[in-house]
Protein backbone atom coordinates (compact mmCIF):
# COMPACT_ATOMS: atom_id res chain seq x y z
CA UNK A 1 86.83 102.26 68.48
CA UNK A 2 90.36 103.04 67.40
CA UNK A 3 91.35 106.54 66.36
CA UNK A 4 94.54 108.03 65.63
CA UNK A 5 95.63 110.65 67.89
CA UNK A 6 95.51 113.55 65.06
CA UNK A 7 92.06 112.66 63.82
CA UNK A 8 90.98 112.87 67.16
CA UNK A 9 91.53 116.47 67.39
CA UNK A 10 89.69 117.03 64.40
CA UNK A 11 86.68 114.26 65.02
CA UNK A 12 85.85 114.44 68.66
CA UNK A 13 83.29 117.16 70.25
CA UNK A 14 84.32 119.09 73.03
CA UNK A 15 82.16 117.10 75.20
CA UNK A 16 83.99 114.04 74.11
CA UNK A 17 87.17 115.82 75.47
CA UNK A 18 85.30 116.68 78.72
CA UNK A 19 86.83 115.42 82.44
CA UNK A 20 85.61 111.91 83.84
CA UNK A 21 85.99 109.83 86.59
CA UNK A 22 85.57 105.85 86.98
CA UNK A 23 82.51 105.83 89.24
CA UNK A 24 80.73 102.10 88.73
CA UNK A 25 82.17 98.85 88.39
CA UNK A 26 80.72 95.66 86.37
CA UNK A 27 80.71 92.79 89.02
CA UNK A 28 79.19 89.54 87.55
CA UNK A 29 77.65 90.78 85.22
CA UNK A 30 75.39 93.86 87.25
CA UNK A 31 76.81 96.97 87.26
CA UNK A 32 77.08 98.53 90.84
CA UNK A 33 75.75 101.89 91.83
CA UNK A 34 78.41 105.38 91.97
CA UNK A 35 81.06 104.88 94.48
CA UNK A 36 79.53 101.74 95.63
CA UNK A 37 82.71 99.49 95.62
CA UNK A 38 84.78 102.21 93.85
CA UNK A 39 86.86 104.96 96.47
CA UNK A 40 85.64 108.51 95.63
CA UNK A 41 88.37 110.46 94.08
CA UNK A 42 89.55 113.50 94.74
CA UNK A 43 88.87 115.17 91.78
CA UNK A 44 85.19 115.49 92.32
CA UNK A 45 83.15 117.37 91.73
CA UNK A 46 84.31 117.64 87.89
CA UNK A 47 86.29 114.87 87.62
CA UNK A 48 89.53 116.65 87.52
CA UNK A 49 92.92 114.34 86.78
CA UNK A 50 95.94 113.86 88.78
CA UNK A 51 99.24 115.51 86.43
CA UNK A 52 101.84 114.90 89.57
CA UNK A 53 103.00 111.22 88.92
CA UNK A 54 105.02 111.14 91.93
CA UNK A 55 102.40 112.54 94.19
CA UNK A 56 101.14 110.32 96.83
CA UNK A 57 97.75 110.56 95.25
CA UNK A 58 98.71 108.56 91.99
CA UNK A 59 97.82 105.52 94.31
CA UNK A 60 94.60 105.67 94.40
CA UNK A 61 93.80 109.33 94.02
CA UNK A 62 90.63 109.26 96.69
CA UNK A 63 88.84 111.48 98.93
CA UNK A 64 89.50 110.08 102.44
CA UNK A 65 86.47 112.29 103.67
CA UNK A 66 83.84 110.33 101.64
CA UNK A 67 82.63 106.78 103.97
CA UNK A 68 83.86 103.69 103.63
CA UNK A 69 82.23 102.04 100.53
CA UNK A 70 81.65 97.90 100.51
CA UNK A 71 83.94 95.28 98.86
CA UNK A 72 82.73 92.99 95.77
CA UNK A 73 82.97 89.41 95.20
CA UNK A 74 84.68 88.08 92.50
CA UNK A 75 85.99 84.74 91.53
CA UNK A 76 89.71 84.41 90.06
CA UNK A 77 89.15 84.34 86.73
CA UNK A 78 86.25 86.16 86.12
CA UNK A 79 85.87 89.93 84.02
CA UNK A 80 85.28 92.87 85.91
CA UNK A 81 84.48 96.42 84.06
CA UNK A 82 84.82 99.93 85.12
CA UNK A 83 81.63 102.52 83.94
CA UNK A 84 83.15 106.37 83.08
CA UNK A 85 81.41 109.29 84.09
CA UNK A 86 82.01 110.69 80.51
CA UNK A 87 83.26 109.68 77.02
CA UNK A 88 86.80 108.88 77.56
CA UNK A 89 87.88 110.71 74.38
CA UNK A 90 91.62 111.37 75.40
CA UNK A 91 94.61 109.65 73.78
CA UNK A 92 96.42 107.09 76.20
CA UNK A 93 96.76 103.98 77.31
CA UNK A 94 95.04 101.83 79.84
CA UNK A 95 96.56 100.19 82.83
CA UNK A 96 95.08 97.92 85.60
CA UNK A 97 96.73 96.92 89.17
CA UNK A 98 95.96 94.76 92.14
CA UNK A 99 97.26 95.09 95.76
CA UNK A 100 96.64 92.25 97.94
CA UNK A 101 95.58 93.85 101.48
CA UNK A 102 96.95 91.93 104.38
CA UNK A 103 93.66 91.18 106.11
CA UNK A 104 90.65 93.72 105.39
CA UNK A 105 90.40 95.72 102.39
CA UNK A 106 88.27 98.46 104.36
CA UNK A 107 90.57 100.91 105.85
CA UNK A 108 94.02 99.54 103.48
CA UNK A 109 95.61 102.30 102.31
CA UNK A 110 97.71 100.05 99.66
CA UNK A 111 101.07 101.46 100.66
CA UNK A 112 104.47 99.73 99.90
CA UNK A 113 105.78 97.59 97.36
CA UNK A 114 102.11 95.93 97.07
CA UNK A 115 100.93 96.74 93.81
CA UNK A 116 101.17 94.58 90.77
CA UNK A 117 100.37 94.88 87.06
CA UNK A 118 97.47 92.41 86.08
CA UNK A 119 96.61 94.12 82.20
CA UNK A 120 97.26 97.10 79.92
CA UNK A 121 96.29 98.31 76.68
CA UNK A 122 98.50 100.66 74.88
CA UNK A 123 98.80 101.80 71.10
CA UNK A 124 99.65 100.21 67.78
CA UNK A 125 101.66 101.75 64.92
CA UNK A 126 101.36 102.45 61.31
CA UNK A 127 102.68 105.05 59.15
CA UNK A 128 99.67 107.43 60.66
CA UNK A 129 101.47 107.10 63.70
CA UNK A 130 100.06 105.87 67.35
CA UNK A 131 96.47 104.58 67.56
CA UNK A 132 95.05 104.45 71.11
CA UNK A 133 91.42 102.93 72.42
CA UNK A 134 89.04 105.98 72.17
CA UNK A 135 85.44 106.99 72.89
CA UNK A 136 84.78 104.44 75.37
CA UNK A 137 82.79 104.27 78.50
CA UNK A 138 83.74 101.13 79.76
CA UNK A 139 87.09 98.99 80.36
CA UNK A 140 87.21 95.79 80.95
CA UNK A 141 89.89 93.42 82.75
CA UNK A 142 89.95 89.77 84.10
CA UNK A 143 91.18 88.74 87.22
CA UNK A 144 93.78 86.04 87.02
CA UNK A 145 92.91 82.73 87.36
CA UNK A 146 96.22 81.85 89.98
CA UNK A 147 95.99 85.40 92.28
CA UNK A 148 95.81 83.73 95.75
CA UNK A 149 92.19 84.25 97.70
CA UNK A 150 91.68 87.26 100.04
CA UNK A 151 90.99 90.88 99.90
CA UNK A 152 92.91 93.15 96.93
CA UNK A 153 92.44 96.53 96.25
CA UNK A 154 92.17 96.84 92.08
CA UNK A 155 93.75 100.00 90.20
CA UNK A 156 92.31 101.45 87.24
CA UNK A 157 93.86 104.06 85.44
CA UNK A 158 93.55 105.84 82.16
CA UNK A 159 96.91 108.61 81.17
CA UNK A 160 95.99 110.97 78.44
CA UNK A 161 98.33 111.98 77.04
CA UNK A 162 96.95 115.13 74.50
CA UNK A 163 98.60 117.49 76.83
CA UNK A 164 102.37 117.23 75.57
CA UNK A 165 104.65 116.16 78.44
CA UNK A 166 101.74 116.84 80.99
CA UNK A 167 100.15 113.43 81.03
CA UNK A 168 96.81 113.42 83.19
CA UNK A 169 96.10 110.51 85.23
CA UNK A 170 92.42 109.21 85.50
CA UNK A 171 92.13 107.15 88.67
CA UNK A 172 89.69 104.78 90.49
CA UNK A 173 90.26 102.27 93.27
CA UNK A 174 87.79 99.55 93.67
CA UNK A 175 87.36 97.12 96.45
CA UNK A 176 87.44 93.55 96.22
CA UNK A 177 87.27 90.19 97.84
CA UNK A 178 88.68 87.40 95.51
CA UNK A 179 87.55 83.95 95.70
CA UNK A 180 88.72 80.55 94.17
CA UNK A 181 92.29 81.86 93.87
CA UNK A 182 95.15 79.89 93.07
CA UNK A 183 98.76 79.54 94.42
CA UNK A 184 100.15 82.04 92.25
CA UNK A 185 102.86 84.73 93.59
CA UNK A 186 102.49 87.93 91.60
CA UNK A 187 105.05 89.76 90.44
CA UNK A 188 107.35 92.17 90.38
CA UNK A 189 105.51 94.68 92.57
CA UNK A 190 105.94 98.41 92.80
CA UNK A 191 104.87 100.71 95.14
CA UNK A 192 102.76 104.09 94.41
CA UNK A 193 104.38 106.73 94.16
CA UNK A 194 107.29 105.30 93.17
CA UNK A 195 106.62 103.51 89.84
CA UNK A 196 106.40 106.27 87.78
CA UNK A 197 108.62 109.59 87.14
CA UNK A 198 107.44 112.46 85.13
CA UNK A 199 110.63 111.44 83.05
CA UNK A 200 109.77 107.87 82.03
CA UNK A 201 110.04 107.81 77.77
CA UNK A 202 105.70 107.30 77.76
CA UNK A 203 104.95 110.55 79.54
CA UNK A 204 107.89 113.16 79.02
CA UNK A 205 107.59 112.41 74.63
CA UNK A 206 104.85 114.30 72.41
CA UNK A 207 103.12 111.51 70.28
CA UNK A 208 102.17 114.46 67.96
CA UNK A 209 105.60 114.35 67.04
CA UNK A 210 106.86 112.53 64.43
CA UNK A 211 105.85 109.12 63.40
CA UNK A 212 106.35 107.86 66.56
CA UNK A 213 106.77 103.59 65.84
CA UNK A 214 105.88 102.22 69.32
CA UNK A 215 104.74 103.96 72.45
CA UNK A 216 106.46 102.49 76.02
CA UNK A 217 103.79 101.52 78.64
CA UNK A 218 104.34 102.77 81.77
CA UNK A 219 105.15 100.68 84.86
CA UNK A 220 106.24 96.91 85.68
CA UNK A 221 105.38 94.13 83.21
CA UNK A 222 102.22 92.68 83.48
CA UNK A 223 101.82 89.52 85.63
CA UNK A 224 101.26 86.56 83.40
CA UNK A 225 98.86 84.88 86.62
């Protein structure tokens, strides 16, 4: 579903426009229980957003208090999907990270230049102006074929973006063990915080204003693994 960010205001419910929080994942098909590979974030209970781009909780925005949840297996290669709590009805893009963890995932706190860029979806343009991905209660990625075996943490994140110059920042950090990797060496890797400044052209704009042609994504390129 593809709306444009000013019918959206007009369209969508209030309940559409309601919080959320990536709670279940789609591993092989099967999708997990809450929080079962996913770390808890720490805007529960009510799903609250990050707005602080350079605070150390844009990494992976969790509740260190909550146990230690398991890690998935997934083959290089394969899809993997991340279940909403609620209608993701805000404007924004999508984008989706990996961290390679350098021996258990468990306790990994994905610190450093680690993290790289692995998909994104952003908007397209017309004379109506931006069009983002909206309604949806899934996302879906695919892990690439060449990422090397081991242990990763994977990065999903949603920035709304109806708030002018406040983006919010919809986090989840899932748990994984890939298998059947390649010999691939991802790149270029950023660290969170770090990679993003309120400043940067996709979250200090309004995309209310204007016609805006293009929208920047936020971040490092994507790796082409």
């Amino acid at each position: 579903m593809k709306l444009s960010v000013a019918a959206a205001l007009v369209l969508a419910p209030y309940g559409v426009l309601s919080h959320y929080a990536f709670w279940r994942m789609v591993v092989n098909g099967t999708t997990t229980g809450e929080w079962e590979y996913l770390r808890r974030t720490a805007g529960e209970p009510g799903s609250k957003p990050l707005e602080n781009p350079s605070a150390p909780g844009i990494r992976c925005y969790e509740d260190g208090s909550h146990k230690i949840v398991k890690t998935a297996t997934v083959a290089a290669g394969s899809k993997i999907g991340f279940k909403a709590s609620n209608t993701m009805g805000h404007p924004g893009p999508f984008t989706f990270y990996m961290a390679k963890a350098p021996t258990s995932v468990e306790r990994w706190d994905g610190s450093g230049n680690v993290w790289f860029k692995i998909d994104e979806i952003g908007a397209t343009a017309d004379n109506a102006g931006l069009h983002f991905k909206m309604g949806l209660s899934q996302v879906d990625t695919v892990i690439p074929r060449s990422v090397p075996a081991g242990e990763y943490l994977i990065r999903v994140e949603h920035i709304a973006l109806h708030k002018a110059g406040q983006p919010q920042f919809y986090i989840s950090c899932g748990q994984i063990r890939v298998t059947g990797g390649g010999s691939g060496n991802p790149s270029p890797k950023v660290s969170f915080p770090g990679a993003y400044k309120m400043s940067d052209p996709g979250f200090s704009g309004n995309i209310y204003k204007g016609t805006p042609t293009s929208y920047p994504m936020p971040g490092p390129p994507v790796w082409k693994g």
